[in-house]
PDB file of N, CA and C in Angstrom:
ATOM      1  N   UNK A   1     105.608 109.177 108.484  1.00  0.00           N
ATOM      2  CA  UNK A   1     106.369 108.950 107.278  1.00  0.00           C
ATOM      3  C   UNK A   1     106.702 110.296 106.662  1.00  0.00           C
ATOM      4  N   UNK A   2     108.257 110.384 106.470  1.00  0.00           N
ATOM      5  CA  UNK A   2     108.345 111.831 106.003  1.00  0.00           C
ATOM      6  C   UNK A   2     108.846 111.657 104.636  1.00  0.00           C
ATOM      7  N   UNK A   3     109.048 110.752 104.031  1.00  0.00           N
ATOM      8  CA  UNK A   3     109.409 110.154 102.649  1.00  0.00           C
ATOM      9  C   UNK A   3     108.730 109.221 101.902  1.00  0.00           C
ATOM     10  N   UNK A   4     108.553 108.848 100.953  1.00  0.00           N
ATOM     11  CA  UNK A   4     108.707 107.288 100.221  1.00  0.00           C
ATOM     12  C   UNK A   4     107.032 107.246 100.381  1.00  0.00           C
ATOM     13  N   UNK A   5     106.312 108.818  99.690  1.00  0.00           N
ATOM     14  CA  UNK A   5     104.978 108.217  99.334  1.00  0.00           C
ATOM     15  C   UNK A   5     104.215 107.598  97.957  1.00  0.00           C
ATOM     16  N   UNK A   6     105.284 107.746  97.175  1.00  0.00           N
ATOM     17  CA  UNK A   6     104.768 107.064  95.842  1.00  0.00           C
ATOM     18  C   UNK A   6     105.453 105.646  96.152  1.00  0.00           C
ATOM     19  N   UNK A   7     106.051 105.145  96.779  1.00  0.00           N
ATOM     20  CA  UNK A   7     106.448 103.842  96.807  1.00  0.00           C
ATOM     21  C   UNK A   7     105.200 103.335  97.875  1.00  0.00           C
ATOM     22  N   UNK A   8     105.006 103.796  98.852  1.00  0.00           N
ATOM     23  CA  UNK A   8     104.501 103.260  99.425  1.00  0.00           C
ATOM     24  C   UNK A   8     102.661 102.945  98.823  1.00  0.00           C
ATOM     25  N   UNK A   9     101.951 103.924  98.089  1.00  0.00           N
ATOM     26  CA  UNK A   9     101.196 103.716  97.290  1.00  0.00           C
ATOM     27  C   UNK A   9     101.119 102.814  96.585  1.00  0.00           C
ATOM     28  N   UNK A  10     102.624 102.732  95.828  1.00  0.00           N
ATOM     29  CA  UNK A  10     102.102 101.628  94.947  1.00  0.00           C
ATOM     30  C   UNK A  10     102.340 100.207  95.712  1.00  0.00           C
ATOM     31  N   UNK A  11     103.010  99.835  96.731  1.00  0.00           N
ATOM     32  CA  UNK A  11     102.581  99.166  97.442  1.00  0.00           C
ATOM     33  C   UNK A  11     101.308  98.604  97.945  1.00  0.00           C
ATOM     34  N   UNK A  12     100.600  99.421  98.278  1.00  0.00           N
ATOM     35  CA  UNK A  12      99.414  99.436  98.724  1.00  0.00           C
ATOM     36  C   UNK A  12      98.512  98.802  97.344  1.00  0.00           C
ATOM     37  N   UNK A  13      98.450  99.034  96.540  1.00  0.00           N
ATOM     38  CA  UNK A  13      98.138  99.119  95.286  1.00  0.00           C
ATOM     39  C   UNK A  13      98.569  97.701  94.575  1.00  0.00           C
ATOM     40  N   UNK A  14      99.552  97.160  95.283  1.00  0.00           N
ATOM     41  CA  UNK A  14      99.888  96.176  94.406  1.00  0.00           C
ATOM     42  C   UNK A  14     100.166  94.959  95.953  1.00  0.00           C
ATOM     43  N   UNK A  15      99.276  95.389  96.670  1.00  0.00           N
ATOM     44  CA  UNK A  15      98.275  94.257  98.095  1.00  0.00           C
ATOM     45  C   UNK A  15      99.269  94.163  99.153  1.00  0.00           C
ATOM     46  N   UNK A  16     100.331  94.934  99.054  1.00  0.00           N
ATOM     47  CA  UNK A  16     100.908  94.671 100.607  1.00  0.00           C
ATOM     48  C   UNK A  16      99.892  95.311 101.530  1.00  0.00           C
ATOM     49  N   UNK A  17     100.393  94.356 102.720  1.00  0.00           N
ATOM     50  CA  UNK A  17      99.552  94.865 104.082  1.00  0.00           C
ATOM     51  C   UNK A  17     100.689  95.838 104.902  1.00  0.00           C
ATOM     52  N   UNK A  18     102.124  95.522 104.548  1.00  0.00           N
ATOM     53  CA  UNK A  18     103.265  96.111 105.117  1.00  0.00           C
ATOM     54  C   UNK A  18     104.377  96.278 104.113  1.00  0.00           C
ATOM     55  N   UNK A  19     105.023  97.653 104.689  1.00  0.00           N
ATOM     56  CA  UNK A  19     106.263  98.102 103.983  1.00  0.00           C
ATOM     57  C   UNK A  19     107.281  98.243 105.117  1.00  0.00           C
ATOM     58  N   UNK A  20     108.772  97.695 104.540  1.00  0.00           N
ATOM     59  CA  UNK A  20     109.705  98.221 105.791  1.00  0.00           C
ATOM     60  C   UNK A  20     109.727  99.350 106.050  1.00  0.00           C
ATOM     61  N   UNK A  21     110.073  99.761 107.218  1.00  0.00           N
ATOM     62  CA  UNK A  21     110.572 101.409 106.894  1.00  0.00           C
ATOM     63  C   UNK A  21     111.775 101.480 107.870  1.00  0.00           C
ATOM     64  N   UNK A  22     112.483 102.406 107.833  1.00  0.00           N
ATOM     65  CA  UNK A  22     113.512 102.734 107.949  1.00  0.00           C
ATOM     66  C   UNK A  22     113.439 104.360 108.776  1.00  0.00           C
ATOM     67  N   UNK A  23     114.145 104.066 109.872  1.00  0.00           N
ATOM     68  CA  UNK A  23     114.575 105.190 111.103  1.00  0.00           C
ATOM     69  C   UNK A  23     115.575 106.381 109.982  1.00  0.00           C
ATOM     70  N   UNK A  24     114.995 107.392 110.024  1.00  0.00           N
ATOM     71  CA  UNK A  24     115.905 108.128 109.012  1.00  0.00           C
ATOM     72  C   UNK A  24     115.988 109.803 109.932  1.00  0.00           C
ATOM     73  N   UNK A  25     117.431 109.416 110.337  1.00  0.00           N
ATOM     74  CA  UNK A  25     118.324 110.979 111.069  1.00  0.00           C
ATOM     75  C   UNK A  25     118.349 111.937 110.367  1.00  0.00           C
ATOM     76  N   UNK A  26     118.163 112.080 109.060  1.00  0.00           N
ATOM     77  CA  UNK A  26     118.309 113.253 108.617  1.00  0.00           C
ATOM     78  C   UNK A  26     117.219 114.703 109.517  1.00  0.00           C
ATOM     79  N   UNK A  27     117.742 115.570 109.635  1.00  0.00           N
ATOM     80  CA  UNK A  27     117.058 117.118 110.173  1.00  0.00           C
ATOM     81  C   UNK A  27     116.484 117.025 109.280  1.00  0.00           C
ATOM     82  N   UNK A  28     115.006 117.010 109.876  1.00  0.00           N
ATOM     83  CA  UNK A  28     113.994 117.807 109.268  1.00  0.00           C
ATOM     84  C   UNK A  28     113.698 119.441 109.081  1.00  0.00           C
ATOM     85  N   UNK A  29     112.577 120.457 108.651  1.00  0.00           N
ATOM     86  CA  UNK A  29     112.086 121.149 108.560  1.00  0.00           C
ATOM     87  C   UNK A  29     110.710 121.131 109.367  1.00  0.00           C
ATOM     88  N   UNK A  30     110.684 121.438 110.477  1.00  0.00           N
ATOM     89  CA  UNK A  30     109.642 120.312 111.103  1.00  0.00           C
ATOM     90  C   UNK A  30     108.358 122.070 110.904  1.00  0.00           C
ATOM     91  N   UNK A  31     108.938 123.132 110.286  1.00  0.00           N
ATOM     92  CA  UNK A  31     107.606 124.089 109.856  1.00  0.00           C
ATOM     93  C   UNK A  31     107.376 123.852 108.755  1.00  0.00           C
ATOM     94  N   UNK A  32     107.912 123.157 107.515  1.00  0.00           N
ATOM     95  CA  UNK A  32     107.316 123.013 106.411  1.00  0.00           C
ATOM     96  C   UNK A  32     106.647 121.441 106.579  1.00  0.00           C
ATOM     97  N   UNK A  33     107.327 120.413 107.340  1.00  0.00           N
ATOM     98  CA  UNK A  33     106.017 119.282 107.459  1.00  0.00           C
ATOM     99  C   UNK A  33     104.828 119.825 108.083  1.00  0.00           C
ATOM    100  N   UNK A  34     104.950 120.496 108.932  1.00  0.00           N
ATOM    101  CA  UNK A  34     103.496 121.241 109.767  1.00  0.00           C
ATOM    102  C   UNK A  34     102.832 121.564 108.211  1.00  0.00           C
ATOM    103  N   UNK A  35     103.584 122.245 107.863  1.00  0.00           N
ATOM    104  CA  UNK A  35     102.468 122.970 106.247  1.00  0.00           C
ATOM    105  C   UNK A  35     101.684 121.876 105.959  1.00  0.00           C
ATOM    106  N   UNK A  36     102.666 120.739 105.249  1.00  0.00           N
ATOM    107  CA  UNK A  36     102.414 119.471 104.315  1.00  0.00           C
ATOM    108  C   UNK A  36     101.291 119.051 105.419  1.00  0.00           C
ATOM    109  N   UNK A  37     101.265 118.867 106.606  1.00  0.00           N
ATOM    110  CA  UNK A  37     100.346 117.767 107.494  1.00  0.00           C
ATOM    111  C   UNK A  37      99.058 118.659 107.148  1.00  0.00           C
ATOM    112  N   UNK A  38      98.806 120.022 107.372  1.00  0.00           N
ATOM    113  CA  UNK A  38      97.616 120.739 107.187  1.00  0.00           C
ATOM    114  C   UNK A  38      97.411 120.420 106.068  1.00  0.00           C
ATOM    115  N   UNK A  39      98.204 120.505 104.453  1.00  0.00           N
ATOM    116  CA  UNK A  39      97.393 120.099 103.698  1.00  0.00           C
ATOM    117  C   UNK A  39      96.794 119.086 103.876  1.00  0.00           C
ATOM    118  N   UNK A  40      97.125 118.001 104.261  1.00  0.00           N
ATOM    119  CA  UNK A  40      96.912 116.314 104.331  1.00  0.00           C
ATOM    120  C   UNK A  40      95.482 116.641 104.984  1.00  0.00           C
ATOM    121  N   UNK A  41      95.635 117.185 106.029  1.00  0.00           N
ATOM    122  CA  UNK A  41      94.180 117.146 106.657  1.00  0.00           C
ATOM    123  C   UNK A  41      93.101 117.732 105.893  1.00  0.00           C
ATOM    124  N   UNK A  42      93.172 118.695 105.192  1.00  0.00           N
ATOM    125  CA  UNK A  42      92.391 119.328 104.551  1.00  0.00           C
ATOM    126  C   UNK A  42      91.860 118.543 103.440  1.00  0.00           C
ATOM    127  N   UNK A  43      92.258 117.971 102.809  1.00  0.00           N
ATOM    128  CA  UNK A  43      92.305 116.927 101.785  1.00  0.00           C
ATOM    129  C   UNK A  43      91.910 115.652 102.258  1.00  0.00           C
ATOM    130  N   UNK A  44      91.629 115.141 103.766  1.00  0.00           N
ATOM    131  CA  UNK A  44      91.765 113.925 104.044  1.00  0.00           C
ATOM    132  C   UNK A  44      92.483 113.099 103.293  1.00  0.00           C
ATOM    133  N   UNK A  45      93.553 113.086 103.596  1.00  0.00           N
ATOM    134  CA  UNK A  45      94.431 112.284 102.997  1.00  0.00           C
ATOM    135  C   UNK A  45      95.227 112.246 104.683  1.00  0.00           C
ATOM    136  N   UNK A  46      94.888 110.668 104.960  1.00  0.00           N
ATOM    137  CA  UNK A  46      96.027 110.368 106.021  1.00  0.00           C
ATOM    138  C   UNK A  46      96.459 109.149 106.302  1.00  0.00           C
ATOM    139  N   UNK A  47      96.069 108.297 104.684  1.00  0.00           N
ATOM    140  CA  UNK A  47      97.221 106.970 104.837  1.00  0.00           C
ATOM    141  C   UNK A  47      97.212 106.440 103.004  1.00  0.00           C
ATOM    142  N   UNK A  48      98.190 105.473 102.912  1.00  0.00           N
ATOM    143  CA  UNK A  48      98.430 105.346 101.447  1.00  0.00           C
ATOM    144  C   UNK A  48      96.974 105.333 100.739  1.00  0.00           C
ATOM    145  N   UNK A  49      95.950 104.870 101.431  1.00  0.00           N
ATOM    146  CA  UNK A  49      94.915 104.643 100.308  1.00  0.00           C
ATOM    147  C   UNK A  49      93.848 105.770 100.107  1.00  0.00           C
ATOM    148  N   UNK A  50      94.320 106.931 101.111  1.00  0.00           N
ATOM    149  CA  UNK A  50      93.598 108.228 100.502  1.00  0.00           C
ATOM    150  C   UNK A  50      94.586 108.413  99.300  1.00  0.00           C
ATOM    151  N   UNK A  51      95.598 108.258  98.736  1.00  0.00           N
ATOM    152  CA  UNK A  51      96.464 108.729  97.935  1.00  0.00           C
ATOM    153  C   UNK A  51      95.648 108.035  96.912  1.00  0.00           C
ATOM    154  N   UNK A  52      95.577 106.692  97.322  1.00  0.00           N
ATOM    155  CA  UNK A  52      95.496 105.858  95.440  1.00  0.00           C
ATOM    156  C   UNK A  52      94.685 105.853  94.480  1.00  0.00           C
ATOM    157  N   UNK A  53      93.716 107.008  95.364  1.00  0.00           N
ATOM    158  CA  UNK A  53      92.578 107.155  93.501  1.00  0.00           C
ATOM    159  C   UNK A  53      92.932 108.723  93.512  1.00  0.00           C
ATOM    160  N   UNK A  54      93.776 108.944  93.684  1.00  0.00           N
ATOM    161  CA  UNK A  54      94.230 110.248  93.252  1.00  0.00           C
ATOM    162  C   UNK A  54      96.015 110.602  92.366  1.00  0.00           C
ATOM    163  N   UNK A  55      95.825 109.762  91.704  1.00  0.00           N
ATOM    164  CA  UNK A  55      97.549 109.482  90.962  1.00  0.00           C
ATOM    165  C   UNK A  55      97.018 110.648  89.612  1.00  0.00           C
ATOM    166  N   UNK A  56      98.059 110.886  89.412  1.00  0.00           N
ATOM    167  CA  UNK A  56      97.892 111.584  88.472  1.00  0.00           C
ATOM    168  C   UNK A  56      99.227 111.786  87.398  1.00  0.00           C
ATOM    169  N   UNK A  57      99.175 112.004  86.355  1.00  0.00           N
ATOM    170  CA  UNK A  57      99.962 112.266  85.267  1.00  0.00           C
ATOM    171  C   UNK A  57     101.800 113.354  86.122  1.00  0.00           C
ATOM    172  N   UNK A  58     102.427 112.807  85.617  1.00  0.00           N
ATOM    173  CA  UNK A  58     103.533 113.521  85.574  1.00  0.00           C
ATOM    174  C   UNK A  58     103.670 115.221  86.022  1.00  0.00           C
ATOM    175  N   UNK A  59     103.035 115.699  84.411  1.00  0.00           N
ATOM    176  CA  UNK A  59     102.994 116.622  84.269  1.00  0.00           C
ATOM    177  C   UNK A  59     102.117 117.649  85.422  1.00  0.00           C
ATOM    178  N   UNK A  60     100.972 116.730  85.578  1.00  0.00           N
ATOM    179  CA  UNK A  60      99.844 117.115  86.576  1.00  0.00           C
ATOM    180  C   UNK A  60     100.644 117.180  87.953  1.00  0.00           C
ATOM    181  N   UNK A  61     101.475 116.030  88.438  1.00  0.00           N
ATOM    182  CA  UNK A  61     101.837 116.455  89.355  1.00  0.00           C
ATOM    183  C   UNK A  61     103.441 117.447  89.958  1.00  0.00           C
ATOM    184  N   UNK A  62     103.674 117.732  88.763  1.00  0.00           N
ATOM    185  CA  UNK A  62     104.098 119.081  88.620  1.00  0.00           C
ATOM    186  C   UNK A  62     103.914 120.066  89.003  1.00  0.00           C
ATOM    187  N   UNK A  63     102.700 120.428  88.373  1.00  0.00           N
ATOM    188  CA  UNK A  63     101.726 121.770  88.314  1.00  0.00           C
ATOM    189  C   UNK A  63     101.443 121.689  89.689  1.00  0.00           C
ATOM    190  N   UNK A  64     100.576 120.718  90.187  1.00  0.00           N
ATOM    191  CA  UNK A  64      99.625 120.175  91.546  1.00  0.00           C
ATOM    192  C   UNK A  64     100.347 120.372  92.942  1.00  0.00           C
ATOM    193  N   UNK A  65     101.302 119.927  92.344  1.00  0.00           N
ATOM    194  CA  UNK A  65     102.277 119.517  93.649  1.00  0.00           C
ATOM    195  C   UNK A  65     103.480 119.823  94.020  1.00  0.00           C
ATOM    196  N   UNK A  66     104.448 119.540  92.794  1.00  0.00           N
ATOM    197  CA  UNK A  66     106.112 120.645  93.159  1.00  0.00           C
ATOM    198  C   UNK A  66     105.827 121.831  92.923  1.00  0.00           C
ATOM    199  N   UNK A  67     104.955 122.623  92.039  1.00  0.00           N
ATOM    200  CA  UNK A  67     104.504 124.038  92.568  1.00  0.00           C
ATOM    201  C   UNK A  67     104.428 124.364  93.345  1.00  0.00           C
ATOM    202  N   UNK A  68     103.592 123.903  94.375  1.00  0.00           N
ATOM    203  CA  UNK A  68     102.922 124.179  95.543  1.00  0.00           C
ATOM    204  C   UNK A  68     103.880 124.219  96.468  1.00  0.00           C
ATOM    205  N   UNK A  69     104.806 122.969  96.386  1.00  0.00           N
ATOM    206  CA  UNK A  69     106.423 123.270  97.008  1.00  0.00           C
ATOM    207  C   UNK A  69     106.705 123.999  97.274  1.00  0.00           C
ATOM    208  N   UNK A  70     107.330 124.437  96.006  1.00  0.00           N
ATOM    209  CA  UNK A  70     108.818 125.520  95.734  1.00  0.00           C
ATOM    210  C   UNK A  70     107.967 126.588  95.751  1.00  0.00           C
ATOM    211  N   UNK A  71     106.636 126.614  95.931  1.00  0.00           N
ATOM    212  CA  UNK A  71     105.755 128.578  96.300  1.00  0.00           C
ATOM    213  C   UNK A  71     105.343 128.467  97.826  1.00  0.00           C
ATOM    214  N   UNK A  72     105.853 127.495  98.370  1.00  0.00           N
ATOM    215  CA  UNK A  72     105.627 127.738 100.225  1.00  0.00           C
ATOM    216  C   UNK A  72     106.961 127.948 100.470  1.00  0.00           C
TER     217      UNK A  72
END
């Protein structure tokens, strides 16, 4: 999944067992998903429900997370 992780969370979250997903052509960056996957591992985070006790405020994920972005 290279998109659609706050949807799919709250999915998870609100008892699906399944989400559609969708074949998506767009070109990737396949050295900045390498980045994103190392974080994931590091974090154990490697399916919606490592995500869901970790939600956090707006602002928080700002700081947390599009930082961390736009500084790789």
């Amino acid at each position: 999944m290279t998109d659609g992780y706050t949807r799919v969370v709250a999915a998870y979250l609100a008892g699906w067992d399944t989400v559609p997903v969708y074949w998506d052509a767009d070109e990737l960056d396949m050295h900045t998903y390498a980045i994103d996957i190392n974080w994931c591992d590091e974090e154990h985070i490697h399916c919606p429900a490592d995500l869901a006790g970790r939600i956090v405020p707006h602002k928080d994920y700002e700081r947390l997370w599009r930082k961390r972005c736009m500084e790789m």
